[in-house]
C-alpha atoms as a PDB file:
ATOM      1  CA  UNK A   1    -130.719-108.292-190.202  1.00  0.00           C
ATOM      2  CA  UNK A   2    -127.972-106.725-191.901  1.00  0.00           C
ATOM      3  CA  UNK A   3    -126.504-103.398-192.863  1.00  0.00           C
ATOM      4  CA  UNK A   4    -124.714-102.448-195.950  1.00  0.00           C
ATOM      5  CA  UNK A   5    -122.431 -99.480-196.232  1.00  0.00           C
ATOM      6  CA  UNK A   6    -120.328 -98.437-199.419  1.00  0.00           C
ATOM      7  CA  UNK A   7    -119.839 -98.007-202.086  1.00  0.00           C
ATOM      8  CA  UNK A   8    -115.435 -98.420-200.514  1.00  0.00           C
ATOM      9  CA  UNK A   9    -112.852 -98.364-202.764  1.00  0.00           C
ATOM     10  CA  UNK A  10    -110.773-101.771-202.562  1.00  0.00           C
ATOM     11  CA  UNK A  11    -106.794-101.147-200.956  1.00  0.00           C
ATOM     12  CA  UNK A  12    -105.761-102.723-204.034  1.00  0.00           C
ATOM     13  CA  UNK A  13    -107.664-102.415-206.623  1.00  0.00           C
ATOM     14  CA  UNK A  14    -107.756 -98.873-206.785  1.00  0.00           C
ATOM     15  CA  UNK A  15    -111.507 -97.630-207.694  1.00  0.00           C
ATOM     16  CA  UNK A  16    -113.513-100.898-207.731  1.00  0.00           C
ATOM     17  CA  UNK A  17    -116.336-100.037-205.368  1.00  0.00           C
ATOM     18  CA  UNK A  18    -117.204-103.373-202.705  1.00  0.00           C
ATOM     19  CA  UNK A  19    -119.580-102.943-200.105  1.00  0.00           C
ATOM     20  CA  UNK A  20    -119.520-104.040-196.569  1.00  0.00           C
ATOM     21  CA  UNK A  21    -121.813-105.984-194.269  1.00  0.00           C
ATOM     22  CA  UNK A  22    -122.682-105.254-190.741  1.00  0.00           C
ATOM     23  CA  UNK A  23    -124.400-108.804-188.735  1.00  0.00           C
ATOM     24  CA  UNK A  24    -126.222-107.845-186.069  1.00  0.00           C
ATOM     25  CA  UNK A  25    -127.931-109.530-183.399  1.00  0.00           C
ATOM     26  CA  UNK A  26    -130.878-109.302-181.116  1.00  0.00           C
ATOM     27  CA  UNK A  27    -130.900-108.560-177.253  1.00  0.00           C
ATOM     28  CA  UNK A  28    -133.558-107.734-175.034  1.00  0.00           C
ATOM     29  CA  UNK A  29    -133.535-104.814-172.511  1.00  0.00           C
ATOM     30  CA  UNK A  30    -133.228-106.129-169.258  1.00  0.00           C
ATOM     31  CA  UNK A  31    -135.142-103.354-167.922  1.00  0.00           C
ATOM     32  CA  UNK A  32    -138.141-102.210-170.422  1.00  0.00           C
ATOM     33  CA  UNK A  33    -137.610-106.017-171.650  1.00  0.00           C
ATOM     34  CA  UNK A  34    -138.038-104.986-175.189  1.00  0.00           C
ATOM     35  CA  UNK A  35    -135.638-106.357-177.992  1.00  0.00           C
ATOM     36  CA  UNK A  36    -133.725-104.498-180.259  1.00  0.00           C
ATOM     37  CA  UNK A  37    -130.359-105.106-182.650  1.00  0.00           C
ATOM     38  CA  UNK A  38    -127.396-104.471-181.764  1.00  0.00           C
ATOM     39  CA  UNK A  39    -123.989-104.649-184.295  1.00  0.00           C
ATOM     40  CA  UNK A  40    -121.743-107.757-183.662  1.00  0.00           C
ATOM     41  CA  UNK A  41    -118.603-107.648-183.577  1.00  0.00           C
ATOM     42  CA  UNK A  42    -116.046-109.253-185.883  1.00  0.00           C
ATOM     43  CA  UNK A  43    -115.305-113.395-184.714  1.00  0.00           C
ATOM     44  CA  UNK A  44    -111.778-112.175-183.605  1.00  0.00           C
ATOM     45  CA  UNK A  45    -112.630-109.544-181.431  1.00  0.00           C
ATOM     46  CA  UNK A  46    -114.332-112.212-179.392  1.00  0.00           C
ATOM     47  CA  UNK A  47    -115.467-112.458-176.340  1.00  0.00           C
ATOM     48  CA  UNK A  48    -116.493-109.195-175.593  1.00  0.00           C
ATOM     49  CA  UNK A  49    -118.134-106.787-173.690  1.00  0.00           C
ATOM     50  CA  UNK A  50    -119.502-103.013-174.570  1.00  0.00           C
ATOM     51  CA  UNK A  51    -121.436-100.428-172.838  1.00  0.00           C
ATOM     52  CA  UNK A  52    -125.257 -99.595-174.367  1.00  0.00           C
ATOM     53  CA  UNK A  53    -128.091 -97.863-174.285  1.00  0.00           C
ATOM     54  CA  UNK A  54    -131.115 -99.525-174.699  1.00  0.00           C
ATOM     55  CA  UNK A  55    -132.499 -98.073-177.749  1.00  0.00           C
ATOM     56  CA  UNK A  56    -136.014 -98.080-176.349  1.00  0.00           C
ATOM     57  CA  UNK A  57    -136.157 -96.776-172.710  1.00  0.00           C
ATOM     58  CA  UNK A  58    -132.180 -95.569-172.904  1.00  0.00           C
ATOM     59  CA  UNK A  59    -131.172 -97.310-169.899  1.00  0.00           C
ATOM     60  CA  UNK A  60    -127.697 -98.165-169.438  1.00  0.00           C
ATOM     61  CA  UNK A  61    -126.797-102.212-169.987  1.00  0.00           C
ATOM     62  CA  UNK A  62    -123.877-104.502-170.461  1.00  0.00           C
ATOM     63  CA  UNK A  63    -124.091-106.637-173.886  1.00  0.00           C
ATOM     64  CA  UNK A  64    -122.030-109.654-173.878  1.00  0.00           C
ATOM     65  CA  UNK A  65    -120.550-110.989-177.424  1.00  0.00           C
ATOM     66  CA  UNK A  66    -119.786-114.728-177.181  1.00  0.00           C
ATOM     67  CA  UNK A  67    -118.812-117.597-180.321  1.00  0.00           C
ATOM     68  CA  UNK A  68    -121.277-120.034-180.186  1.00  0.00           C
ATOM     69  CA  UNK A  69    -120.708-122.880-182.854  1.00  0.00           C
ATOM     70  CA  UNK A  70    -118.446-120.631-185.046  1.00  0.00           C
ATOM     71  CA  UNK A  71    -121.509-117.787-184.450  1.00  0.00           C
ATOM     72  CA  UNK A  72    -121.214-114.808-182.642  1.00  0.00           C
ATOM     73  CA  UNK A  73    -124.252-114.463-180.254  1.00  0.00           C
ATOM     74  CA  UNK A  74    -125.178-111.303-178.492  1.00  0.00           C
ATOM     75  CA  UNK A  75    -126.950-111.095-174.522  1.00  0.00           C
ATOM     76  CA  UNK A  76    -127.725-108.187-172.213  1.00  0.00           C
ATOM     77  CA  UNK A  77    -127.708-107.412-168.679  1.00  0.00           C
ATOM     78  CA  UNK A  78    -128.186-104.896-166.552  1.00  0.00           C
ATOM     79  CA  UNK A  79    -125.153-102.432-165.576  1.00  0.00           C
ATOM     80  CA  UNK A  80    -124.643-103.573-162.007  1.00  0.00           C
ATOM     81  CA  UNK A  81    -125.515-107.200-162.346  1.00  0.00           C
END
């Protein structure tokens, strides 16, 4: 699934409008064990972790960002595993 935001202006070429995509990925809620998407973050700010609320049941998890094959993958677990 993915996300586009814009219209941005490009840094340098003044007012031509370029949009953006956001990847995201799918985890599943250790606890409710339903999935959900959740945005990835870019290949250089990986490996990863980040706080979050699982958008179903809004219990608190840990979701992991790893490169897999020049991918970024997502996973969850719970907060005190």
């Amino acid at each position: 699934m993915r996300f586009f935001f814009g219209p941005k202006t490009h840094e340098n070429k003044g007012t031509q409008p370029i949009s953006q995509k956001m990847d995201t990925a799918p985890v599943t809620c250790p606890t409710c064990f339903e999935q959900f998407h959740v945005p990835l973050p870019y290949p250089d700010e990986v490996p990863s972790e980040v706080d979050y609320d699982c958008e179903i049941c809004c219990r608190p998890m840990v979701v992991s960002f790893e490169l897999e094959d020049d991918e970024v993958v997502a996973w969850a677990r719970g907060i005190h595993e």
